[in-house]
Structures are given as structure tokens and as C-alpha cells.
Protein backbone atom coordinates (compact mmCIF):
# COMPACT_ATOMS: atom_id res chain seq x y z
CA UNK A 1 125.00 135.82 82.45
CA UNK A 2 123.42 138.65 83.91
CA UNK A 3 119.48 139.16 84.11
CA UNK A 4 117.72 142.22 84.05
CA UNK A 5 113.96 142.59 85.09
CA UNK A 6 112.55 145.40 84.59
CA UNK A 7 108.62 146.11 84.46
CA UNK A 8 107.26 142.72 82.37
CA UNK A 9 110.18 142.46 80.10
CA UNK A 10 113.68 140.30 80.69
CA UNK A 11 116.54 141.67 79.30
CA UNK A 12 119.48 138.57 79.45
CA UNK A 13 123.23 139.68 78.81
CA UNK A 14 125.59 136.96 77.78
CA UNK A 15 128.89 137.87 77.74
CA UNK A 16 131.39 135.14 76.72
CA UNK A 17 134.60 135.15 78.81
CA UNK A 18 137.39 132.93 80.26
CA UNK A 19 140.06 132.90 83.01
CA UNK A 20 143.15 132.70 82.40
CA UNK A 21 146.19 132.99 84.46
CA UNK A 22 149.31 134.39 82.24
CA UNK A 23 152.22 135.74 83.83
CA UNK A 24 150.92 134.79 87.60
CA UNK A 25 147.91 136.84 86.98
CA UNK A 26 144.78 136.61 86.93
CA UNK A 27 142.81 137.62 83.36
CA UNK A 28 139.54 137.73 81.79
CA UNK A 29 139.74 137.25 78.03
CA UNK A 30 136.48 137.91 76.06
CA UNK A 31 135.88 137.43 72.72
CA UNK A 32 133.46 140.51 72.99
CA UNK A 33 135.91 142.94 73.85
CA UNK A 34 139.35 143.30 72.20
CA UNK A 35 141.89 143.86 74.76
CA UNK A 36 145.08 145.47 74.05
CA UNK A 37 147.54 143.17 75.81
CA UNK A 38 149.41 145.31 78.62
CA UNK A 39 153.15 145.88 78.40
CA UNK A 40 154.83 143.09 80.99
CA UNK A 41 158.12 145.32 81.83
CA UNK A 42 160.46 142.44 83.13
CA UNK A 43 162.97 144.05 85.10
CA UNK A 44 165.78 141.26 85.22
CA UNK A 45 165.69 141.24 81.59
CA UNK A 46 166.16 144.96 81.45
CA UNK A 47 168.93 144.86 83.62
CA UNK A 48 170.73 141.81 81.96
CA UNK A 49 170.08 143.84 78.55
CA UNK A 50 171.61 146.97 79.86
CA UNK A 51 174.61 145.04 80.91
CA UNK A 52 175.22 143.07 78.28
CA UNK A 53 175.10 146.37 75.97
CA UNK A 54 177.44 148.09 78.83
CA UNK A 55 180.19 145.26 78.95
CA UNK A 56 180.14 144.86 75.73
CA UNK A 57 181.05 148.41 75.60
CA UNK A 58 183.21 148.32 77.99
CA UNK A 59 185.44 145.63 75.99
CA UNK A 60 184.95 147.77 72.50
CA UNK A 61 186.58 150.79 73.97
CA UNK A 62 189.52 148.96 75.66
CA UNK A 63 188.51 149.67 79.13
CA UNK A 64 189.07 146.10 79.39
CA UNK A 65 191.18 143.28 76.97
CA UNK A 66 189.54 140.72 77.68
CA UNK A 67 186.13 138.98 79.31
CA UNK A 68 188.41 137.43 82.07
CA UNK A 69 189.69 140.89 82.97
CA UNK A 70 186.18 142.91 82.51
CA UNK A 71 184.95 139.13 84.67
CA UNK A 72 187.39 139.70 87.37
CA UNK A 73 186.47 143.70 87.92
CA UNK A 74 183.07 143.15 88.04
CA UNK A 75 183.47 140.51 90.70
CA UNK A 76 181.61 138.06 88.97
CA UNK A 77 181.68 134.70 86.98
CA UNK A 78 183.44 134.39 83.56
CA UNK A 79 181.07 131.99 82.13
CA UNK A 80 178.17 134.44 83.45
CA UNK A 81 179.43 136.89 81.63
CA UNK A 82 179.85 135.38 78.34
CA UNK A 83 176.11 133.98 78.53
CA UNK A 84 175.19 137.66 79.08
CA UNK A 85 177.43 139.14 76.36
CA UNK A 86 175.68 136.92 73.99
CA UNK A 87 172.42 138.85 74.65
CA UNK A 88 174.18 141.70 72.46
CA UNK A 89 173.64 139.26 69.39
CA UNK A 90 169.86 139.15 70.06
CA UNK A 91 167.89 140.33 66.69
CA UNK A 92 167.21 144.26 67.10
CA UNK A 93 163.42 143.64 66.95
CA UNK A 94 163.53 140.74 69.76
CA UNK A 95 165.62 143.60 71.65
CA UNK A 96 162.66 146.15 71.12
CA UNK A 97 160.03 144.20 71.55
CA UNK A 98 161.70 143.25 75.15
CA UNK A 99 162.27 146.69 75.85
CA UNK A 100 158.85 147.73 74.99
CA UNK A 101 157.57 144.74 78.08
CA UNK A 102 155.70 143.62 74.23
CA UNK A 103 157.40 139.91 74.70
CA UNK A 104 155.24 136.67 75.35
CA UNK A 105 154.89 135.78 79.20
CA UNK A 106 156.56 132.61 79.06
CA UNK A 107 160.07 134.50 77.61
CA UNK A 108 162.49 134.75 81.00
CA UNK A 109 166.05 136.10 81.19
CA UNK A 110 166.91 132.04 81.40
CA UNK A 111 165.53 131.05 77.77
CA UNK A 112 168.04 134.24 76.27
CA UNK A 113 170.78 132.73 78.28
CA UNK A 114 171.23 129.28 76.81
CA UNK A 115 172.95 129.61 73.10
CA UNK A 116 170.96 130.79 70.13
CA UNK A 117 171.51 130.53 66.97
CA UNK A 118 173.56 133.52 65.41
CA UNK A 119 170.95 134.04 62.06
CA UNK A 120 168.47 136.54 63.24
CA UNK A 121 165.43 134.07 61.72
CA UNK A 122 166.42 131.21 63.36
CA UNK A 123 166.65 133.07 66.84
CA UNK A 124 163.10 133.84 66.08
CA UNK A 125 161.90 130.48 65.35
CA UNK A 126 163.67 129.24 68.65
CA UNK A 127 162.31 131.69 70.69
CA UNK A 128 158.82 131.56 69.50
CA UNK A 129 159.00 135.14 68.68
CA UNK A 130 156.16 136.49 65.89
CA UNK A 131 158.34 139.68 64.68
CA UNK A 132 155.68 142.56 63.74
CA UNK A 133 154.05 141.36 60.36
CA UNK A 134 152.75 138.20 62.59
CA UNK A 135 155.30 135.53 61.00
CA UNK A 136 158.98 134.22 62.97
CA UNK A 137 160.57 134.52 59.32
């Protein structure tokens, strides 16, 4: 509440607000000012996206038979590579909306890892993801 006094006359602002922390920041959310929620760009998500899309890819085109082999170049873990491959069957708007940094703050690279379900819906409904009209489906 601020309080104004000027010449006789009070003038009294009340502005309603909270604090919030979302993401590890701080926020102010008031009801008197619509806020356009900031993109949160979350970079290991990007980069898991990317190379899910580019092993996958990679596999289509023959550069490599199998996930073993494409596991084995890329010096990494075979089972870590099929959890990341399955990103690639991630609903195209859930892959937008992560691109765009327009996901909720609690969605981390470790929620897309463990299996979803293949229908597009359902993926939705387990993620907790509104698609653009407001529903999950």
C-alpha cells in the first residue's frame, strides 16, 4: 500500500500482489496487471531435442543400422540413447511449445525421459500439458 499526501488530501494505492518463486525465481503476480508469462528457454531440453531429431536421422538414412552401432560412435550409453530417441515421438505441439521456452516450469528433460504413452492425448494428460485451446484433449 502506498500513501500519498499531498496538500490536505490522501491519495491510498492498493495494489494486490503476491510472491511467488517459479522456476528458482523470484515473481510478483498481480491480479491488476496481466503479465505475459516470459519464454523459459531450457537449454538441456533443447539440446536433448536436437539430438534426438539428429540420431534419429542419423539411423533413417543408414549412417548407422542400428542404436547399438549409432550408441557405440557416439561414445555413449545404449539405454541413454533409446530414452532420448523416444523424445522424437513427443506430440508436435508439446515439441513447439518446448521450443518456443512456452512449457510449464516444473517440465525437465527427466519427466520426457521416462516412457510416455505413444497416443498424442494421453502424452498430454501425463505431462500436464494444456495444448493451445486451454484443454490436454
Amino acid at each position: 500500500m502506498t500513501v500519498v499526501t499531498h496538500k490536505r488530501s490522501t491519495l491510498v494505492v492498493h495494489v494486490p500482489m503476491n510472491f511467488v518463486v517459479r522456476g528458482g525465481r523470484k515473481m510478483i503476480v498481480s491480479e491488476a496487471i496481466a503479465v505475459v508469462p516470459q519464454p523459459r528457454i531450457d537449454n538441456a531440453l533443447l539440446k536433448a531435442l536436437a539430438r534426438a531429431f539428429r540420431w534419429r536421422r542419423m539411423i533413417e538414412s543408414g549412417e548407422y543400422a542400428s542404436i547399438t552401432e549409432l550408441a557405440r560412435a557416439e561414445h555413449i550409453n545404449q539405454s541413454y540413447a533409446c530414452r532420448l530417441l523416444r523424445l522424437t515421438l513427443l506430440a508436435p505441439d508439446i515439441i513447439v511449445e518446448i521450443l518456443n521456452g512456452r512449457q510449464s516450469h516444473d517440465l525437465m528433460l527427466k519427466n520426457l525421459l521416462k516412457p510416455l504413452p505413444a497416443n498424442w492425448g494421453k502424452q498430454r494428460q501425463c505431462l500436464k500439458f494444456r495444448s493451445r485451446n486451454g484443454s490436454t484433449d
